[in-house]
Protein backbone atom coordinates (compact mmCIF):
# COMPACT_ATOMS: atom_id res chain seq x y z
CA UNK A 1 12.34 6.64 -6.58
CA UNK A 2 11.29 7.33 -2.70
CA UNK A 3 13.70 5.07 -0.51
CA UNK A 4 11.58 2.65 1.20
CA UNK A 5 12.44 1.20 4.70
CA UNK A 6 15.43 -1.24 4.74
CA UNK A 7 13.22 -3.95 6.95
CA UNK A 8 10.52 -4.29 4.22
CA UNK A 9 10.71 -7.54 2.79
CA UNK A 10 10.15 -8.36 -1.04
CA UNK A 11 6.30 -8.02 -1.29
CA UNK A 12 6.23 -5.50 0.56
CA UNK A 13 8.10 -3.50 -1.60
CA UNK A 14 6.57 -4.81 -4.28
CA UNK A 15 3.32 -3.44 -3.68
CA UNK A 16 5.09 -0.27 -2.26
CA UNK A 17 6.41 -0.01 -5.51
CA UNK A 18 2.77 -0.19 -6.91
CA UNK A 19 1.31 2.35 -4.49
CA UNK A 20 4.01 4.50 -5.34
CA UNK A 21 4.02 4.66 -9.22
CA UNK A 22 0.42 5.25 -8.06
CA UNK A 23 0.68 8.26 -6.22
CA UNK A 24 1.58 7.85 -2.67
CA UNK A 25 4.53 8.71 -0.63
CA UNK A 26 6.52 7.17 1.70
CA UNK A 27 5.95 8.98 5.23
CA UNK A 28 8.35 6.73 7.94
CA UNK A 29 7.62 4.84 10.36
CA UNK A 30 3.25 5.15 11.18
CA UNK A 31 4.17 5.39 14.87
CA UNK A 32 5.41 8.66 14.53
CA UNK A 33 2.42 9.60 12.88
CA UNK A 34 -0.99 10.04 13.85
CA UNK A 35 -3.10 7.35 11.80
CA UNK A 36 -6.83 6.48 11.71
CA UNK A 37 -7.95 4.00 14.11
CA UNK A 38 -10.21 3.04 11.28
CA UNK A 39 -8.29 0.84 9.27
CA UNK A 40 -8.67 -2.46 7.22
CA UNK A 41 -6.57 -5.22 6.79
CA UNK A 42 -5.71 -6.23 2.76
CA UNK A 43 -3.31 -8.77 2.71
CA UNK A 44 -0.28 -7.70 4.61
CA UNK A 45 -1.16 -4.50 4.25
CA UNK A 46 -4.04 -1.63 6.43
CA UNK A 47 -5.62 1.12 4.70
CA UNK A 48 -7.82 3.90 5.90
CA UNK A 49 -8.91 7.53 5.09
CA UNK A 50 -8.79 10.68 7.06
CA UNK A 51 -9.94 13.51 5.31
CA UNK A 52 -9.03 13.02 2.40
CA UNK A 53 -5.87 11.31 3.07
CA UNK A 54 -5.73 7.61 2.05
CA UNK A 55 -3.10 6.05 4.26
CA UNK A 56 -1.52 2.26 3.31
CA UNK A 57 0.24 0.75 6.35
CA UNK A 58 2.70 -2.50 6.23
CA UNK A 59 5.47 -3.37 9.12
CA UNK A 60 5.40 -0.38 10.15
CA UNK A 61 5.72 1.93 7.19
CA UNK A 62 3.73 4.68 6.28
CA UNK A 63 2.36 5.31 2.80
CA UNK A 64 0.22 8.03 2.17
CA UNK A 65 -1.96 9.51 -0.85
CA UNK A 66 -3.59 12.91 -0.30
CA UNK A 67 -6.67 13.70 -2.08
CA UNK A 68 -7.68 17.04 -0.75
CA UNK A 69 -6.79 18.81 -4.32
CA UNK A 70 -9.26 16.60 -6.32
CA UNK A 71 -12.67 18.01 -6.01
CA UNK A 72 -14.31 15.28 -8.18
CA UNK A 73 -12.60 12.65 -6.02
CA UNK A 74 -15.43 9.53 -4.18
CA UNK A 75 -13.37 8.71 -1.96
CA UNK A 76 -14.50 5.40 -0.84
CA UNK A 77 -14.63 4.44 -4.76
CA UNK A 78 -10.81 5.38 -4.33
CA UNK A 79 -10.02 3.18 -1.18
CA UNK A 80 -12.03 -0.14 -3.16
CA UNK A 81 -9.48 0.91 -6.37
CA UNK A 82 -6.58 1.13 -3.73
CA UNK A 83 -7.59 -2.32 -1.99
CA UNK A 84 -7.66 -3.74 -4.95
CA UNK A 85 -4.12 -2.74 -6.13
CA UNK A 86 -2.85 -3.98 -3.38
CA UNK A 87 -4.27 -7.51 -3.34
CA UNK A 88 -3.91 -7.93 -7.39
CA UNK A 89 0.00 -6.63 -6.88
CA UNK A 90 0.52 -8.96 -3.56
CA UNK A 91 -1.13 -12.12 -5.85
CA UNK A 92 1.53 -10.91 -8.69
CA UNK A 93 3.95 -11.22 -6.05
CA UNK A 94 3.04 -14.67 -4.60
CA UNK A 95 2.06 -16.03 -8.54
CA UNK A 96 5.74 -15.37 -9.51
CA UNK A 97 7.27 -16.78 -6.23
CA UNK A 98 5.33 -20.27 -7.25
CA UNK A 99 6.26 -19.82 -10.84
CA UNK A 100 9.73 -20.01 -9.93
CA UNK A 101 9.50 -23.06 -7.41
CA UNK A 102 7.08 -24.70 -9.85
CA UNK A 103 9.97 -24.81 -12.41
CA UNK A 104 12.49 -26.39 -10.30
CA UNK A 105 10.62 -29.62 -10.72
């Protein structure tokens, strides 16, 4: 397991869990990186492609998938797959938080 960021906060990890088991990489912190300007939000979190690259972004941290090896690869079919990951894995996140306040009552 890639050692995430201390600062990330529960769903945030949860989904970087996700992305990870996935594929990507933790990178550090995106500021030391250079990162598409082109980049939309999904949930908490930013994603955006650079040749080939699909880059995740969330507080700060850098996740990255690199697709330049797959030649069969449509790339924007991959970023919808990715988006979607994120926001069914950050709904599993905040569906379990209610779950367990639901059954304090």
């Amino acid at each position: 397991m890639t050692d995430l960021p201390c600062w990330l906060k529960g769903k945030a990890i949860a989904v970087a869990k996700v992305l990870i088991a996935d594929g990507f990489c933790y990178c550090g912190e995106a500021e030391e990186f250079c990162v598409n300007q082109h980049l939309e939000s999904v949930g908490d979190w930013l994603i955006g492609n650079w040749h080939y690259v699909i880059d995740a972004i969330t507080d700060g941290a850098l996740f990255s998938k690199d697709y330049n090896d797959s030649e069969d690869c449509d790339i924007d079919k991959e970023i919808e797959r990715i988006q979607q990951l994120i926001a069914k894995a950050e709904l599993d996140w905040d569906s379990c938080i209610n779950e367990g306040q639901l059954s304090l009552f």
